[in-house]
C-alpha atoms as a PDB file:
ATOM      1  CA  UNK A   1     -20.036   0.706  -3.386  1.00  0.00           C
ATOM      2  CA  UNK A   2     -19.771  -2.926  -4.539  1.00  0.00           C
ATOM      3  CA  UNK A   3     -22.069  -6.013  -2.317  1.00  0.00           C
ATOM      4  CA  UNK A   4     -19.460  -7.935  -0.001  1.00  0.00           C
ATOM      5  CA  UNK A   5     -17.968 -10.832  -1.642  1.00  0.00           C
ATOM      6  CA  UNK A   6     -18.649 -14.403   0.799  1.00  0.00           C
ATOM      7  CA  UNK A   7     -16.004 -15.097   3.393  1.00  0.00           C
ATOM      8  CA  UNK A   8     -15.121 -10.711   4.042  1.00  0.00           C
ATOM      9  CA  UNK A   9     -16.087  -9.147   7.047  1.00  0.00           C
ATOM     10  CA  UNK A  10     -17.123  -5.780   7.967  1.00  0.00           C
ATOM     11  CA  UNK A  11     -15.162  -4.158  11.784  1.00  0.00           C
ATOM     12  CA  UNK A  12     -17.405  -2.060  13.408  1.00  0.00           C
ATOM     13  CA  UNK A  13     -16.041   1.306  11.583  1.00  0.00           C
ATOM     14  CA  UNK A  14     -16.947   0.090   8.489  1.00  0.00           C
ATOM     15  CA  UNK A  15     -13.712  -1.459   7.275  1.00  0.00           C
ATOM     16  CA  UNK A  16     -13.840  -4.436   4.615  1.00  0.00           C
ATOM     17  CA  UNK A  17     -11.513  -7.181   6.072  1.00  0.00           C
ATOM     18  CA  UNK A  18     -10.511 -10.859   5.138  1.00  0.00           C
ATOM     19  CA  UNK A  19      -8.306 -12.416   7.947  1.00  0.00           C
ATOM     20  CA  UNK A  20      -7.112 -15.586   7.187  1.00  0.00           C
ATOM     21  CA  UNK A  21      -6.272 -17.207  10.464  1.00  0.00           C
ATOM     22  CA  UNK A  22      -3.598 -20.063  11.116  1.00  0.00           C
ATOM     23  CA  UNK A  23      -2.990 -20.588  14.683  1.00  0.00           C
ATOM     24  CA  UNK A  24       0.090 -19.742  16.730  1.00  0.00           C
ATOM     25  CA  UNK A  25       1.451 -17.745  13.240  1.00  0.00           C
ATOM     26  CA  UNK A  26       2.900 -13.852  13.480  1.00  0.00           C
ATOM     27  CA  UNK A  27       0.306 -11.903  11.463  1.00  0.00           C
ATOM     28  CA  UNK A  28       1.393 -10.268   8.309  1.00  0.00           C
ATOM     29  CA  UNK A  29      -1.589  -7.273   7.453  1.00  0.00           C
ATOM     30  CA  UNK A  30      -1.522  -5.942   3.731  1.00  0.00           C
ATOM     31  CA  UNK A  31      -2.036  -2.478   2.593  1.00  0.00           C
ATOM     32  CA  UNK A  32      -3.136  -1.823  -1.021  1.00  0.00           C
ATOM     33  CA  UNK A  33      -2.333   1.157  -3.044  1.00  0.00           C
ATOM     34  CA  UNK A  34      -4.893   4.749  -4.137  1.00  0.00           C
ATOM     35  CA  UNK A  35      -7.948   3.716  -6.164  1.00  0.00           C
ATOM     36  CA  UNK A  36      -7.141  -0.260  -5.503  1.00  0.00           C
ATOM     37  CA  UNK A  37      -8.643  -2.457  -3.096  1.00  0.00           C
ATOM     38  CA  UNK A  38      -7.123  -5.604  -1.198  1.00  0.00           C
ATOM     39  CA  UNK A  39      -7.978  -7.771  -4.102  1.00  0.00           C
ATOM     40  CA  UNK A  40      -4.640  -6.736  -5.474  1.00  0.00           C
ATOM     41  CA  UNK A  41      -2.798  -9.124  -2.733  1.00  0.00           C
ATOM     42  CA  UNK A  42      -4.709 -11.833  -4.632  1.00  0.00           C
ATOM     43  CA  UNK A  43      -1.868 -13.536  -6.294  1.00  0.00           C
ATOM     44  CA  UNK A  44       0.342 -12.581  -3.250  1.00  0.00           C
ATOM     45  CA  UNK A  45      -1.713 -14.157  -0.084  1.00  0.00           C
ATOM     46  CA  UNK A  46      -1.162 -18.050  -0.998  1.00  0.00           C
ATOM     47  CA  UNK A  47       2.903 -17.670  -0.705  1.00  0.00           C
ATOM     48  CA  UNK A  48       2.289 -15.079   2.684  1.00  0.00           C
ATOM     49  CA  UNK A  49      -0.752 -17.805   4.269  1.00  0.00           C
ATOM     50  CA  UNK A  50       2.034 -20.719   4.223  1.00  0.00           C
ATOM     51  CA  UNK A  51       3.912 -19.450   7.075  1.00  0.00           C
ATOM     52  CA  UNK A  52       1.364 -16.750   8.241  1.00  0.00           C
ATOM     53  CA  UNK A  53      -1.861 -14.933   9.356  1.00  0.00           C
ATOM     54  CA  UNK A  54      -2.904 -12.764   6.796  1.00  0.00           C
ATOM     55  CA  UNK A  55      -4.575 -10.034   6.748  1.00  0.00           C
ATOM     56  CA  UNK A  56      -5.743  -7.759   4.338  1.00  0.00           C
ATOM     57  CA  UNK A  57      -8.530  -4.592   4.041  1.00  0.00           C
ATOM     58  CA  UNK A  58      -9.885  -1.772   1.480  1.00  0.00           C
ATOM     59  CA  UNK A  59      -8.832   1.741   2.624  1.00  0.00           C
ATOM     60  CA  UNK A  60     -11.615   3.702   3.800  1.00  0.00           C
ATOM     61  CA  UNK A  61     -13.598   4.711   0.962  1.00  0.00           C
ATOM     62  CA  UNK A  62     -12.157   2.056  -1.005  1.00  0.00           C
ATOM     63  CA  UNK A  63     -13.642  -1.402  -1.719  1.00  0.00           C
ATOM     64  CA  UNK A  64     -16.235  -2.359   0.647  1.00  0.00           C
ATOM     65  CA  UNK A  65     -14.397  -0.274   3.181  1.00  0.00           C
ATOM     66  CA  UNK A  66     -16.707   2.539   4.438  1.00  0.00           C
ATOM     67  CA  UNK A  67     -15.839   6.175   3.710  1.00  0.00           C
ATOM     68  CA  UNK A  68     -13.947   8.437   6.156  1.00  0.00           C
ATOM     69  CA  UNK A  69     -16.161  10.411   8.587  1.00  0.00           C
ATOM     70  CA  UNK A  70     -12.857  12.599   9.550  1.00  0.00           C
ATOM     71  CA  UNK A  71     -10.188  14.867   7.888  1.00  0.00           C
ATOM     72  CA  UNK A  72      -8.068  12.294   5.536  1.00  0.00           C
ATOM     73  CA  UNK A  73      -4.713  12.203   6.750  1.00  0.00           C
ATOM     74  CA  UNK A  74      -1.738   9.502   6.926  1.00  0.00           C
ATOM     75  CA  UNK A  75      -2.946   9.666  10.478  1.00  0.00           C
ATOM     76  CA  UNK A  76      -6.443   8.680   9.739  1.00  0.00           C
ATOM     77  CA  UNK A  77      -5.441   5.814   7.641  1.00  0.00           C
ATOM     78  CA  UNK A  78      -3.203   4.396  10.394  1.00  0.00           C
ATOM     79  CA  UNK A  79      -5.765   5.126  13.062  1.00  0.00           C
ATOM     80  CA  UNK A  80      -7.726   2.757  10.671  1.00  0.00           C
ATOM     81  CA  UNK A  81      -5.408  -0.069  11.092  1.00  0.00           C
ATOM     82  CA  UNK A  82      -4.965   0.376  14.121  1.00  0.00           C
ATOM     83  CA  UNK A  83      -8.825   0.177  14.712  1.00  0.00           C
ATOM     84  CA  UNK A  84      -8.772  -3.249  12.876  1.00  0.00           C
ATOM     85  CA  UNK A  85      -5.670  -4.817  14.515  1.00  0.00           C
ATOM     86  CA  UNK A  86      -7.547  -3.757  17.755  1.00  0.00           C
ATOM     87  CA  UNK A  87     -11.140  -4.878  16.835  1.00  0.00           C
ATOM     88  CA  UNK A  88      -9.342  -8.144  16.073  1.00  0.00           C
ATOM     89  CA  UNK A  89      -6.991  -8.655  18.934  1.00  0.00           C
ATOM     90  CA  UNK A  90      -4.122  -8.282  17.397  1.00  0.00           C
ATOM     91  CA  UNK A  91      -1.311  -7.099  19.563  1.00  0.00           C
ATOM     92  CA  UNK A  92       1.751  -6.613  16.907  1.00  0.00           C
ATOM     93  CA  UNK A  93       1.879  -7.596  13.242  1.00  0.00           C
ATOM     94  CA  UNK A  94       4.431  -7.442  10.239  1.00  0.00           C
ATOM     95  CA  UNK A  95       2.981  -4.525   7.971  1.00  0.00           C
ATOM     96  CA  UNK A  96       3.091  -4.966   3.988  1.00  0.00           C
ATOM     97  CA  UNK A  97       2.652  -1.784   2.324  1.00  0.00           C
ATOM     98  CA  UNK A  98       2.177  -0.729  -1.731  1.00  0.00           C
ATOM     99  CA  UNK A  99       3.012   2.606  -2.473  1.00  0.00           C
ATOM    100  CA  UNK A 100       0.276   5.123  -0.584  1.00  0.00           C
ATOM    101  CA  UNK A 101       0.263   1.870   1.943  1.00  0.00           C
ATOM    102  CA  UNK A 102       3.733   1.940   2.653  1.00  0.00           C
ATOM    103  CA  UNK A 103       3.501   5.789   3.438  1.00  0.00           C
ATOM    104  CA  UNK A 104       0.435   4.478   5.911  1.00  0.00           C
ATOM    105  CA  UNK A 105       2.792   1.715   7.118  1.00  0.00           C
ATOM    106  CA  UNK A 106       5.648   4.136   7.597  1.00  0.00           C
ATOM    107  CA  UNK A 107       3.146   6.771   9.816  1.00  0.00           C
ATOM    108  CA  UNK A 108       2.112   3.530  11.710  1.00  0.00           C
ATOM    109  CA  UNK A 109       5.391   2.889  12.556  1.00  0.00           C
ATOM    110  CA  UNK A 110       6.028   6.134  13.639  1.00  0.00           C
ATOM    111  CA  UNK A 111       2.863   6.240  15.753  1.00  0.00           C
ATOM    112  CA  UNK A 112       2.416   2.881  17.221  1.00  0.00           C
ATOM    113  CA  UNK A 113       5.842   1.390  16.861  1.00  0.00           C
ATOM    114  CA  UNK A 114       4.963  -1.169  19.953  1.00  0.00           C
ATOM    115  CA  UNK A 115       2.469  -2.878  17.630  1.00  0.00           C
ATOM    116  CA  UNK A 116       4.631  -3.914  15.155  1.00  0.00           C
ATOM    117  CA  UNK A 117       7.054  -6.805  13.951  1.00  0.00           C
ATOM    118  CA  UNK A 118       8.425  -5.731  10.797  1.00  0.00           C
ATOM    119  CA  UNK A 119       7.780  -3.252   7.916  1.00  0.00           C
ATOM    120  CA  UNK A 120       8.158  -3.858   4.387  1.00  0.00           C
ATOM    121  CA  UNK A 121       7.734  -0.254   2.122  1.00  0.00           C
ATOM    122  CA  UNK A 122       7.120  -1.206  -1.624  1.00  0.00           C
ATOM    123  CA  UNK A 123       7.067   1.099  -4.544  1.00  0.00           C
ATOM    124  CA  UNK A 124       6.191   3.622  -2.023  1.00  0.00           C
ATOM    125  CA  UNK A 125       7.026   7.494  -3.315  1.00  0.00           C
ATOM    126  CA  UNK A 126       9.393   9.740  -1.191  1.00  0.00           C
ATOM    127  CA  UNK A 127      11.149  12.967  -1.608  1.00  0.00           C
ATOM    128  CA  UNK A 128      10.346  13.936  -5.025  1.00  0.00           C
ATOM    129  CA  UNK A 129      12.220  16.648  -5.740  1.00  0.00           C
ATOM    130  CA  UNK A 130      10.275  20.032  -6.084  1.00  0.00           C
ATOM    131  CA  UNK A 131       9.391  19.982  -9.731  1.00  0.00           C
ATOM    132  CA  UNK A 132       8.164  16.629  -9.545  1.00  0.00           C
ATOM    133  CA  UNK A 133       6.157  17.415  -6.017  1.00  0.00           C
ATOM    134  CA  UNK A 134       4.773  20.055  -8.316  1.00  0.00           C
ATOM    135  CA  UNK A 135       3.594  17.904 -10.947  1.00  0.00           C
ATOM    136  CA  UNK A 136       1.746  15.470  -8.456  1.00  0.00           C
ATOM    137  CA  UNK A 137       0.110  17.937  -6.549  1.00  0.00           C
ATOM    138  CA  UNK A 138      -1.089  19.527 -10.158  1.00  0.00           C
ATOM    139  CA  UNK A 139      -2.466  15.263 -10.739  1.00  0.00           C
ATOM    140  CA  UNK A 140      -4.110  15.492  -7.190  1.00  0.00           C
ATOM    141  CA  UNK A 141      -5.709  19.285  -7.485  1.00  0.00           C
ATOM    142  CA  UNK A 142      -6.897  17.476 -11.478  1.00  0.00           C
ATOM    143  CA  UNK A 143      -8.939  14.829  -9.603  1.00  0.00           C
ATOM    144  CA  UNK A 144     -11.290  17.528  -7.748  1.00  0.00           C
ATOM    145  CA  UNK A 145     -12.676  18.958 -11.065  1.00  0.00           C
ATOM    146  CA  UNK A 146     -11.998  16.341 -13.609  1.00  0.00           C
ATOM    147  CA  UNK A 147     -13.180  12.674 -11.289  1.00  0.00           C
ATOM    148  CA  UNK A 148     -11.035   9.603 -11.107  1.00  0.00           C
ATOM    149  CA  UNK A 149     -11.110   7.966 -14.165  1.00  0.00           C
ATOM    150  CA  UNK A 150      -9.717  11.176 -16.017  1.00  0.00           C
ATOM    151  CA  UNK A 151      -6.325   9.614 -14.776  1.00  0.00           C
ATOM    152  CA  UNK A 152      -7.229   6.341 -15.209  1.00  0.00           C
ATOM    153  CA  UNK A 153      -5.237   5.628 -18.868  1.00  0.00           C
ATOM    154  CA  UNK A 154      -2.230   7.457 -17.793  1.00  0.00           C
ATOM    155  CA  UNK A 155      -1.900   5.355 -14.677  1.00  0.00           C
ATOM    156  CA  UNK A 156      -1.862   2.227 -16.572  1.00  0.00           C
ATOM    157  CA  UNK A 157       0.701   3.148 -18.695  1.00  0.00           C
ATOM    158  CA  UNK A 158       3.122   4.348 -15.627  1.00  0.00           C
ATOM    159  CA  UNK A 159       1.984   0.803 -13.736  1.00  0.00           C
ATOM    160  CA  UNK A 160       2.584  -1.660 -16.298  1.00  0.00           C
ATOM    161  CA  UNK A 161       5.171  -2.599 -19.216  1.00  0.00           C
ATOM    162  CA  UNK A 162       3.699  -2.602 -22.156  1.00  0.00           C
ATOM    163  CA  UNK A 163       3.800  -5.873 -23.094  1.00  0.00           C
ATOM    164  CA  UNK A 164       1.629  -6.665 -19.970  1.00  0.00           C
ATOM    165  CA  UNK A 165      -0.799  -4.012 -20.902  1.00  0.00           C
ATOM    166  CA  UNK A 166      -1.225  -5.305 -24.091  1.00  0.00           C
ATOM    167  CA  UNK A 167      -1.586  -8.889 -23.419  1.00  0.00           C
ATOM    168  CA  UNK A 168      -4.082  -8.401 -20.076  1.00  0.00           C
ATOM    169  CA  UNK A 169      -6.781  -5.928 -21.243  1.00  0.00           C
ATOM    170  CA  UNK A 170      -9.034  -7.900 -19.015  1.00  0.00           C
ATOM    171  CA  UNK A 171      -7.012  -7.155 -15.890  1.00  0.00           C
ATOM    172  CA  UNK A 172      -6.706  -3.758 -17.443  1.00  0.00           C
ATOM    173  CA  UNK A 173     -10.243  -3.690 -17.075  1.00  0.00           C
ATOM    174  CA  UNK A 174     -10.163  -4.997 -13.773  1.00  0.00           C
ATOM    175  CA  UNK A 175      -8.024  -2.390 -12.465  1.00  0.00           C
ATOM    176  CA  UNK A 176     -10.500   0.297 -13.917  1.00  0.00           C
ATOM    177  CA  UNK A 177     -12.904  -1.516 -11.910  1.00  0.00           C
ATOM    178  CA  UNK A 178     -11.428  -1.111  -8.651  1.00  0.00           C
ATOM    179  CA  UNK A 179     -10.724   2.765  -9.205  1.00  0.00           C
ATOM    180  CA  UNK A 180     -14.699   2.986 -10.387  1.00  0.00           C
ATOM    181  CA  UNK A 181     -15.480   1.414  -6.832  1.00  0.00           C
ATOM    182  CA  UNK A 182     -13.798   4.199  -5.307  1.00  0.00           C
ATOM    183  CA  UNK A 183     -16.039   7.070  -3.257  1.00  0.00           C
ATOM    184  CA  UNK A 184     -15.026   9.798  -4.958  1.00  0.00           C
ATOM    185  CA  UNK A 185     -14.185  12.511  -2.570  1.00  0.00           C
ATOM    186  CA  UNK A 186     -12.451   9.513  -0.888  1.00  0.00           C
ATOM    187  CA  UNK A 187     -10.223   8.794  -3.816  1.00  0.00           C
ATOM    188  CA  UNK A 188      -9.692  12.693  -4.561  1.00  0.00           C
ATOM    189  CA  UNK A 189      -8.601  12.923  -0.440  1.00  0.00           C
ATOM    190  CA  UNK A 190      -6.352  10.231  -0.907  1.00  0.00           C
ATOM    191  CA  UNK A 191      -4.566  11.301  -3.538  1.00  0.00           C
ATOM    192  CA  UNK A 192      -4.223  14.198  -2.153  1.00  0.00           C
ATOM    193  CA  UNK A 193      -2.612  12.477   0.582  1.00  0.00           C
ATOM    194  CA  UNK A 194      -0.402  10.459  -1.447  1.00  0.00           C
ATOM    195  CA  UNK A 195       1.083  13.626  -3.102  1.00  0.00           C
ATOM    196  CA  UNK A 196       1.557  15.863  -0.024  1.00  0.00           C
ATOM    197  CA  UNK A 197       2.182  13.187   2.984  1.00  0.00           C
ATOM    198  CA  UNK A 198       5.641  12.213   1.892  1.00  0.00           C
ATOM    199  CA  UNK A 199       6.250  15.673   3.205  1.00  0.00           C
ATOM    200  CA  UNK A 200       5.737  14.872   6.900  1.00  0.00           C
ATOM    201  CA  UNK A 201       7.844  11.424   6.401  1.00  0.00           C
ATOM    202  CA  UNK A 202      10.732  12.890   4.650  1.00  0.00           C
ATOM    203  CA  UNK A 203      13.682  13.633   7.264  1.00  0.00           C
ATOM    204  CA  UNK A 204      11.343  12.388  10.206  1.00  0.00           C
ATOM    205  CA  UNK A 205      12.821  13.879  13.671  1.00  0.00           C
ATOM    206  CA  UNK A 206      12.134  10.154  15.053  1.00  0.00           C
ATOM    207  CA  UNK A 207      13.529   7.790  13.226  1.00  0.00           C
ATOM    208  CA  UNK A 208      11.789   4.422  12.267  1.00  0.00           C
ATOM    209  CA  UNK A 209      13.436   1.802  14.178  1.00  0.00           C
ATOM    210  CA  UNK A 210      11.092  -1.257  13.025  1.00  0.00           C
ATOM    211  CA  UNK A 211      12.943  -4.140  11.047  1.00  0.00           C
ATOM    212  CA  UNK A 212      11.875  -2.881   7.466  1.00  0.00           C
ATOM    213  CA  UNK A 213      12.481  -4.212   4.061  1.00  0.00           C
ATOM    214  CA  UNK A 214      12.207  -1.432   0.784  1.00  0.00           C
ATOM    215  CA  UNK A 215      11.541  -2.738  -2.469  1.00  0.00           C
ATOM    216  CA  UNK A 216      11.227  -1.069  -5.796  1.00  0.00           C
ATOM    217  CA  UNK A 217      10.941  -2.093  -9.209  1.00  0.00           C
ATOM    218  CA  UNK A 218      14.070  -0.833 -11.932  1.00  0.00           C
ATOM    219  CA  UNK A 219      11.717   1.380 -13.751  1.00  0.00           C
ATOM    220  CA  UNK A 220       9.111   2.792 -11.516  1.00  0.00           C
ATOM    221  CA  UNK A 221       8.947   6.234 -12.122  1.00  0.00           C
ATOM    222  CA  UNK A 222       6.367   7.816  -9.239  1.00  0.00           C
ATOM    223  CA  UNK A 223       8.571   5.454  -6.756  1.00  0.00           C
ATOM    224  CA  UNK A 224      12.193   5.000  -8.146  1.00  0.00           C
ATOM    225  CA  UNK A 225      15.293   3.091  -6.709  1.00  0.00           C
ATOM    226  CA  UNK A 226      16.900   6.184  -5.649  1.00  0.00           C
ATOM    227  CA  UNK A 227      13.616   7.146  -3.533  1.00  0.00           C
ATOM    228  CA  UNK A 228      14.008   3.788  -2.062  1.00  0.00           C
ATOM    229  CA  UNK A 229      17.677   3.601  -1.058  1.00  0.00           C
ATOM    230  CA  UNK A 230      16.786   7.187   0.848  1.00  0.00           C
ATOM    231  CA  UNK A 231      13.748   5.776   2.788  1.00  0.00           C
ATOM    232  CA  UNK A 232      16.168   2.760   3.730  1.00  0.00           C
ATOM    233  CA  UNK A 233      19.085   5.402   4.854  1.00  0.00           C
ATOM    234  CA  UNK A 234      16.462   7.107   7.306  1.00  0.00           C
ATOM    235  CA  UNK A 235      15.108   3.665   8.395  1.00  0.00           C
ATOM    236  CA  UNK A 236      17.298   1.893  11.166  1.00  0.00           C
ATOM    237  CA  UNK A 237      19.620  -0.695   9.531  1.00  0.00           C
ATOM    238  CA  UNK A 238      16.596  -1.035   6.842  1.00  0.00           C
ATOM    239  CA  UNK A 239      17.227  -3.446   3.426  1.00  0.00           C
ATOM    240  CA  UNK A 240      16.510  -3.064   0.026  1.00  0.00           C
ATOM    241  CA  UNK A 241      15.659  -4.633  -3.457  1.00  0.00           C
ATOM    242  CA  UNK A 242      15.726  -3.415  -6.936  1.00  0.00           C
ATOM    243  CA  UNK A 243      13.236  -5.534  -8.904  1.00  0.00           C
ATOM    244  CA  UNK A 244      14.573  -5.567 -12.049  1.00  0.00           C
ATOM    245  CA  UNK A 245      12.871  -3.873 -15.164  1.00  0.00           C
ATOM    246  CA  UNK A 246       9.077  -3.546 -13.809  1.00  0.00           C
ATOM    247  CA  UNK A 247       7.055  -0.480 -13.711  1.00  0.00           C
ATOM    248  CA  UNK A 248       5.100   0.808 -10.140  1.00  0.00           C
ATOM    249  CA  UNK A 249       2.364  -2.725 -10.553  1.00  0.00           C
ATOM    250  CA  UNK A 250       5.553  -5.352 -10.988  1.00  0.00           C
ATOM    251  CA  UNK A 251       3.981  -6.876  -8.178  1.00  0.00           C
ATOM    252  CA  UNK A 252       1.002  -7.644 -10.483  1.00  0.00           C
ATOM    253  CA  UNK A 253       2.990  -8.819 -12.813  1.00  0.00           C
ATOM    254  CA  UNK A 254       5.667 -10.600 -10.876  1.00  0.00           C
ATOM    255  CA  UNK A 255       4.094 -11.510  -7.261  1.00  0.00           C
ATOM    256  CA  UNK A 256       6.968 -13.593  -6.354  1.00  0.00           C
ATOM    257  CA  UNK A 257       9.476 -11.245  -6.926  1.00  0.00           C
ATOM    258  CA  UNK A 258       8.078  -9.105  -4.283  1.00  0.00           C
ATOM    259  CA  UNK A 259       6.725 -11.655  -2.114  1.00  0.00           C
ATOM    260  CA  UNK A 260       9.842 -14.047  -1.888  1.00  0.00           C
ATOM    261  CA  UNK A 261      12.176 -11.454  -0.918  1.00  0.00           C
ATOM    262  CA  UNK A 262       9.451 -10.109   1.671  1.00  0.00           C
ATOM    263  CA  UNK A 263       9.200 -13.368   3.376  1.00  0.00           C
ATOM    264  CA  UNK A 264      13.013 -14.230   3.788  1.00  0.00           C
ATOM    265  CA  UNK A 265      13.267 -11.156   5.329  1.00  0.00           C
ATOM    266  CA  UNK A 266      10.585 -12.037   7.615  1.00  0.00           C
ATOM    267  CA  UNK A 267      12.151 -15.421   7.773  1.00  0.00           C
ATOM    268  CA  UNK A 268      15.477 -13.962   9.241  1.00  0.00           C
ATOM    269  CA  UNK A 269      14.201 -11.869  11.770  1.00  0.00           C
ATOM    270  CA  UNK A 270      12.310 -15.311  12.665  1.00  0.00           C
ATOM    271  CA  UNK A 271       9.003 -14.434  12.236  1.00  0.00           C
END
């Protein structure tokens, strides 16, 4: 695991923090996606800070973050952020989640619903279909034998259009980075996670009644617009945004496109 970078913090179950605090502000906490870390939000946390307490962590077994000492579970990872908002005194916050994060924000909501403000799901996967459920279990079962990385090239090319890919190999390399700094049964647990969890989310017999925003982008194919208009249909009066023409990263490559429409929503419900 990598040394802490100045200005992070470590909660007592070894979760890798930064909390930027702004007094009197509604906290908005930011949840990155499998094999990231929270330095994904970089480009994201200047537009969120202006109104806003942010904060943002690595998973556990991700970043800085500790690895799990339980079963890995949606539960586990929202029993983590729960653990943090608690650690930090944090009664209720407005819960940003990318793609495995806004399946952990989604379980959050369903389990501690009087903690939050407001939801927003992006590029988050739902009911697949069962060929494609297949296909990412077959990915997730891959990771066991063959390590992270054997994904790695693949991933980029489903994250990114190509003219970003092209024109960023540093970032590329960044990105590689962050998966390398992943435990690895952590990352194969998660992933795990990621393929089967939508399961217990799909058709929920309590419905989600937290203002939530979903957002997509046009051409992101693990988490596509149609899987985001159903997780806004089972989501109490819930709104949604197509980002046109990006890939499952657009928020990488577009930060403003996600984050803009993320705020006025927040703005609206007066946050």
């Amino acid at each position: 695991m990598s040394t802490i970078q100045p200005g992070y913090e470590i909660a007592p179950d070894g979760t890798a923090y930064e909390y930027l605090r702004k007094p009197n502000a509604p906290v908005v906490v930011l949840i990155h996606g499998l094999g990231l870390c929270r330095h994904m939000w970089r480009d994201h946390i200047a537009d969120f800070a202006a109104d806003y307490q942010v904060l943002s962590y690595d998973l556990v077994g991700h970043g800085d973050s500790a690895a799990p000492t339980a079963t890995t579970d949606l539960s586990l990872y929202a029993r983590q952020l729960l653990g943090l908002l608690d650690h930090l005194q944090v009664d209720t916050a407005a819960v940003v989640g990318f793609s495995i994060g806004g399946m952990i924000n989604r379980r959050f909501a369903l389990d501690f619903p009087n903690r939050l403000l407001a939801l927003a799901i992006l590029n988050s996967p739902h009911d697949r279909g069962d060929k494609a459920q297949a296909l990412v279990e077959e990915r997730a079962v891959a990771v066991r034998s063959d390590g992270a990385m054997a994904t790695m090239e693949a991933a980029l090319q489903r994250w990114f259009t190509d003219d970003f890919r092209t024109s960023n190999p540093d970032f590329m390399e960044t990105v590689r980075q962050w998966r390398r700094q992943v435990d690895p049964q952590s990352y194969a647990e998660a992933a795990w996670v990621l393929a089967t969890g939508v399961k217990e989310l799909t058709r929920p017999a309590t419905l989600v009644r937290v203002p939530t925003i979903v957002i997509t982008s046009e051409n992101d194919s693990g988490s596509t617009p149609d899987m985001a208009a159903t997780i806004a249909a089972e989501i109490d009066q819930a709104a949604i945004c197509i980002v046109p023409e990006l890939k499952h990263l657009g928020l990488i490559e577009q930060p403003q496109s996600f984050t803009l429409p993320v705020i006025n929503f927040f703005r609206k419900l007066a946050l």
